[in-house]
C-alpha atoms as a PDB file:
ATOM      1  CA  UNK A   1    -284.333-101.395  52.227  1.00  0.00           C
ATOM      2  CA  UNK A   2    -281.313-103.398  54.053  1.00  0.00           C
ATOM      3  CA  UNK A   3    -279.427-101.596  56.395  1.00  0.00           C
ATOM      4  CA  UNK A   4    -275.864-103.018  54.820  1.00  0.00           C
ATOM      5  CA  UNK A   5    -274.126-100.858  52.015  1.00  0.00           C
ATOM      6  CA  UNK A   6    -274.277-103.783  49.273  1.00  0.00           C
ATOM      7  CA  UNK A   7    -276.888-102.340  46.282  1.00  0.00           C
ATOM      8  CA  UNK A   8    -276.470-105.365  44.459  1.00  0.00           C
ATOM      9  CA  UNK A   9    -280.193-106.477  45.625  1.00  0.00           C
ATOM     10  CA  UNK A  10    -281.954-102.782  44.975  1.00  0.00           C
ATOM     11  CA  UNK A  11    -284.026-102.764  41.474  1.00  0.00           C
ATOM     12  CA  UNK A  12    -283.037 -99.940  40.019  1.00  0.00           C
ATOM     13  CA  UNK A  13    -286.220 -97.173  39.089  1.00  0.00           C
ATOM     14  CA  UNK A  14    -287.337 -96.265  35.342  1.00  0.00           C
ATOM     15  CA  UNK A  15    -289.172 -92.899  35.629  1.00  0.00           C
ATOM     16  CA  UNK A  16    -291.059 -91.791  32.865  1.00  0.00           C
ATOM     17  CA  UNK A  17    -291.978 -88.433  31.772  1.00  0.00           C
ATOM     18  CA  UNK A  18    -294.183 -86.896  29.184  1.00  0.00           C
ATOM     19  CA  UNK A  19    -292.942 -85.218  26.107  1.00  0.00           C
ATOM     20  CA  UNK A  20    -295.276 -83.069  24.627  1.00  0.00           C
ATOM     21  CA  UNK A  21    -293.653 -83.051  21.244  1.00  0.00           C
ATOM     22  CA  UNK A  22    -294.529 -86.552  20.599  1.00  0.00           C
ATOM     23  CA  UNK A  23    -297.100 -87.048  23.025  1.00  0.00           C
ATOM     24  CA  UNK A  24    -295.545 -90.210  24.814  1.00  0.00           C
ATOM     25  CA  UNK A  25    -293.962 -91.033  28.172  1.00  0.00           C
ATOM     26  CA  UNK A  26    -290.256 -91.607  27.809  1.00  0.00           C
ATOM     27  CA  UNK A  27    -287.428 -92.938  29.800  1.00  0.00           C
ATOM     28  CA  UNK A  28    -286.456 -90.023  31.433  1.00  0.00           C
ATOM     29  CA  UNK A  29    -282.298 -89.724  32.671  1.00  0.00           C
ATOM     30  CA  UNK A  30    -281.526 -90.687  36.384  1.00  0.00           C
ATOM     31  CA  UNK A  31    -280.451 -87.235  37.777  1.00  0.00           C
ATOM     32  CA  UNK A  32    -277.688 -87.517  40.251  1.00  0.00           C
ATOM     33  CA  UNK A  33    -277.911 -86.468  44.081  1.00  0.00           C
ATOM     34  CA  UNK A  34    -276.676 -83.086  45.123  1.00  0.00           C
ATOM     35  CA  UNK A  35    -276.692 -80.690  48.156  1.00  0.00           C
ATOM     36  CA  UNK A  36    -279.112 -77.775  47.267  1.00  0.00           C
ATOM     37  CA  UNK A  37    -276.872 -74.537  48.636  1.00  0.00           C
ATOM     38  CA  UNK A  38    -275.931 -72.295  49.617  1.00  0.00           C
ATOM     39  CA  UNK A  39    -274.528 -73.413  52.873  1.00  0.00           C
ATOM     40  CA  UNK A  40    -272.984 -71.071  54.928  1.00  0.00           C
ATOM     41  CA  UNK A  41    -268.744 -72.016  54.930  1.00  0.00           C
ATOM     42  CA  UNK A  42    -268.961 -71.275  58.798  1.00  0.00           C
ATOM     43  CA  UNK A  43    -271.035 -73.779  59.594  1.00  0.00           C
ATOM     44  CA  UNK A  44    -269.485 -76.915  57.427  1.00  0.00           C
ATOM     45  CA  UNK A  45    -266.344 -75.975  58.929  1.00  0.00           C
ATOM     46  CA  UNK A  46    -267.674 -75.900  63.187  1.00  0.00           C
ATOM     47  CA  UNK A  47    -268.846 -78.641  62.211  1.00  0.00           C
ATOM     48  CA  UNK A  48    -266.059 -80.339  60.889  1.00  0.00           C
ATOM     49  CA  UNK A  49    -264.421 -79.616  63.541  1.00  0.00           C
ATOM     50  CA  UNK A  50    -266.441 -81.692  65.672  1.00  0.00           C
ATOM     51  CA  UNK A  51    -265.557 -85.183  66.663  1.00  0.00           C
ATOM     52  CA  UNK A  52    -266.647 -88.730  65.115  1.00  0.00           C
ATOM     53  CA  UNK A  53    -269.412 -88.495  62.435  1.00  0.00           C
ATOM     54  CA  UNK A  54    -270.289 -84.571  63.172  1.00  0.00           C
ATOM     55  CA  UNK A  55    -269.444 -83.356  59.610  1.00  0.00           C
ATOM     56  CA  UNK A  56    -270.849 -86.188  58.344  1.00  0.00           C
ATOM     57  CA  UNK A  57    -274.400 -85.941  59.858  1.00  0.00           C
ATOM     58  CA  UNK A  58    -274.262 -82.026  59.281  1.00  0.00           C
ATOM     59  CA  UNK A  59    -273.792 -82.833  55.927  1.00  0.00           C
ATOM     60  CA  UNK A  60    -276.761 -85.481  55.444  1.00  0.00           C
ATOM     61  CA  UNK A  61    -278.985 -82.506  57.552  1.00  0.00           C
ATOM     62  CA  UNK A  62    -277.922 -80.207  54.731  1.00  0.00           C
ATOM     63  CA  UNK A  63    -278.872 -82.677  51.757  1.00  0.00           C
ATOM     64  CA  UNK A  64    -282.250 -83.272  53.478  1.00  0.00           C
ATOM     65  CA  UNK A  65    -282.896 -79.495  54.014  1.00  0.00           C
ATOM     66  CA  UNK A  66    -282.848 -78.925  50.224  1.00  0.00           C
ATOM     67  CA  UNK A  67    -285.145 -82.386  49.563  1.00  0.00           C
ATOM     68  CA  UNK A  68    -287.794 -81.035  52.174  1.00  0.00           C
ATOM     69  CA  UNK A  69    -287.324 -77.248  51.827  1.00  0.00           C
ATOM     70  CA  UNK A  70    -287.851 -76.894  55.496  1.00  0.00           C
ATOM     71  CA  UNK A  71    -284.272 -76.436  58.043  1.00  0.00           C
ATOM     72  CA  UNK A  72    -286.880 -78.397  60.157  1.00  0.00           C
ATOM     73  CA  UNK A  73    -286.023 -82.834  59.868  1.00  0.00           C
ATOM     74  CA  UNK A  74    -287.132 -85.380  61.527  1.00  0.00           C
ATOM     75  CA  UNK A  75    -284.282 -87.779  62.326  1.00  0.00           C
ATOM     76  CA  UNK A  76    -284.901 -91.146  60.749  1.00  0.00           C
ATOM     77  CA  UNK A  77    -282.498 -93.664  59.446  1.00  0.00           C
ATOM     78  CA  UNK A  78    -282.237 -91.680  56.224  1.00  0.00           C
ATOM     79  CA  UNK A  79    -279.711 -89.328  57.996  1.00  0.00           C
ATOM     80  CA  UNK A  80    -277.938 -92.774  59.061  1.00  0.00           C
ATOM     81  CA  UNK A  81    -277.788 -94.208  55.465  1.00  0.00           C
ATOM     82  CA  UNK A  82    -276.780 -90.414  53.946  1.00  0.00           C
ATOM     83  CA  UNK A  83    -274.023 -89.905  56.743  1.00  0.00           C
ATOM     84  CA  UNK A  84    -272.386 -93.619  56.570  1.00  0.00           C
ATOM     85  CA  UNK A  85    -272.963 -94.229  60.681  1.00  0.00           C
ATOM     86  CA  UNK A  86    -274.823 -96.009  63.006  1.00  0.00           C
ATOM     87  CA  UNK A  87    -277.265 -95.101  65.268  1.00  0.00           C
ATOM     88  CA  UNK A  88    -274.982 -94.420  67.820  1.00  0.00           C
ATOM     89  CA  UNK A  89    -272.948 -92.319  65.867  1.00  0.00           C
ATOM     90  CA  UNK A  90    -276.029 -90.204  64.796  1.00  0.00           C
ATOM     91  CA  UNK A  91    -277.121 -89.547  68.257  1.00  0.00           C
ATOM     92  CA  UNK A  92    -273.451 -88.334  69.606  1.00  0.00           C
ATOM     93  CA  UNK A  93    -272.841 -86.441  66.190  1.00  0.00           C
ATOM     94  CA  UNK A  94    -276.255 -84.943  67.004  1.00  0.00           C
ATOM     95  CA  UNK A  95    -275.564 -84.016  70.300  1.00  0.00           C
ATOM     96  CA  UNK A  96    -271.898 -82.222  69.341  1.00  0.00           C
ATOM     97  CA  UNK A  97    -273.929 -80.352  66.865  1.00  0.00           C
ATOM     98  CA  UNK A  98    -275.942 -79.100  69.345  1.00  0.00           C
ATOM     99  CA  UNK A  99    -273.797 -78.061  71.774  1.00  0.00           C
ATOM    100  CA  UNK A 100    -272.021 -76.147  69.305  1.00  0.00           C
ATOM    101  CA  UNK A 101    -275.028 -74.231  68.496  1.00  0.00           C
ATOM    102  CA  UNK A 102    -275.442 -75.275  64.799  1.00  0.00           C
ATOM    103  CA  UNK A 103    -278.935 -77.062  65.248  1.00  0.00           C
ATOM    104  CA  UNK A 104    -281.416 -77.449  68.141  1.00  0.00           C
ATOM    105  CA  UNK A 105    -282.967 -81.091  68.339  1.00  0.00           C
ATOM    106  CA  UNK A 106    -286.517 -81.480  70.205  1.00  0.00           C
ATOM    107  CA  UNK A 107    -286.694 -85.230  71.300  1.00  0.00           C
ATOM    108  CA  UNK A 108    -290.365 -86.431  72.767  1.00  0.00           C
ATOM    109  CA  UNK A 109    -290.489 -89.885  74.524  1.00  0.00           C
ATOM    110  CA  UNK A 110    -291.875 -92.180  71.627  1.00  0.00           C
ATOM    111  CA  UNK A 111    -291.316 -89.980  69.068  1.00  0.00           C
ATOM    112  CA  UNK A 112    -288.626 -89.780  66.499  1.00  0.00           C
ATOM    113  CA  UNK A 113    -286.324 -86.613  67.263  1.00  0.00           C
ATOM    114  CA  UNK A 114    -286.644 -83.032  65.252  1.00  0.00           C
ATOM    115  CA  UNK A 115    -283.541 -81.574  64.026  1.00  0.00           C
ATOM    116  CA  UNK A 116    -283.678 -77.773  63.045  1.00  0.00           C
ATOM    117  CA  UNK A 117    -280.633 -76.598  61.539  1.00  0.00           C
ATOM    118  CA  UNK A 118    -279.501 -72.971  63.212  1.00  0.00           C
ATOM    119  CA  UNK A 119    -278.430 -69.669  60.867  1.00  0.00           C
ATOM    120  CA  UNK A 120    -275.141 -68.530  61.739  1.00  0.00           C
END
């Protein structure tokens, strides 16, 4: 996937899904993106508060919660593409999150970096 914000060269999916009144696969509906809640007003507003991209990233953190049902991420570009930032951006959105105390982030040399997201 390119790393620039033009989708005119992504194919767009078909998904299929069975219908057992007929017995076929159909075209199923694209189902839009959402943020699975509830997320706690507190937080979305500390981190608002933050500087640069904070609010942002906390938000992308929050979509990706609900897609892997864990408050445990590992930080890929994903979070990059979801939050509209660059790597740079990530990492000093990350660390403002931390040091606010709204996620802990366990970076290994190598690795990519683990983002838990904290209960308030």
């Amino acid at each position: 996937m390119s790393s620039t914000s033009d989708n005119a060269d992504i194919v767009p999916i078909k998904r299929l899904a069975y219908n057992p009144n007929t017995g076929k696969h159909e075209l199923r509906a694209p189902v839009a993106k959402f943020i699975k809640g509830p997320i706690p007003l507190e937080w979305i507003t500390r981190a608002n508060a933050l500087p640069g991209k904070a609010g942002a990233v906390g938000l992308a953190l929050w979509f990706l919660v609900g897609v892997k049902s864990s408050r445990t991420i590992k930080l890929t570009g994903e979070v990059e593409q979801i939050a509209a930032c660059d790597r740079k951006s990530k990492y000093t959105a990350l660390a403002a999150l931390e040091t606010a105390g709204l996620i802990t982030v366990k970076r290994r040399a190598g690795a990519r970096a683990v983002a838990t997201i904290l209960a308030l």
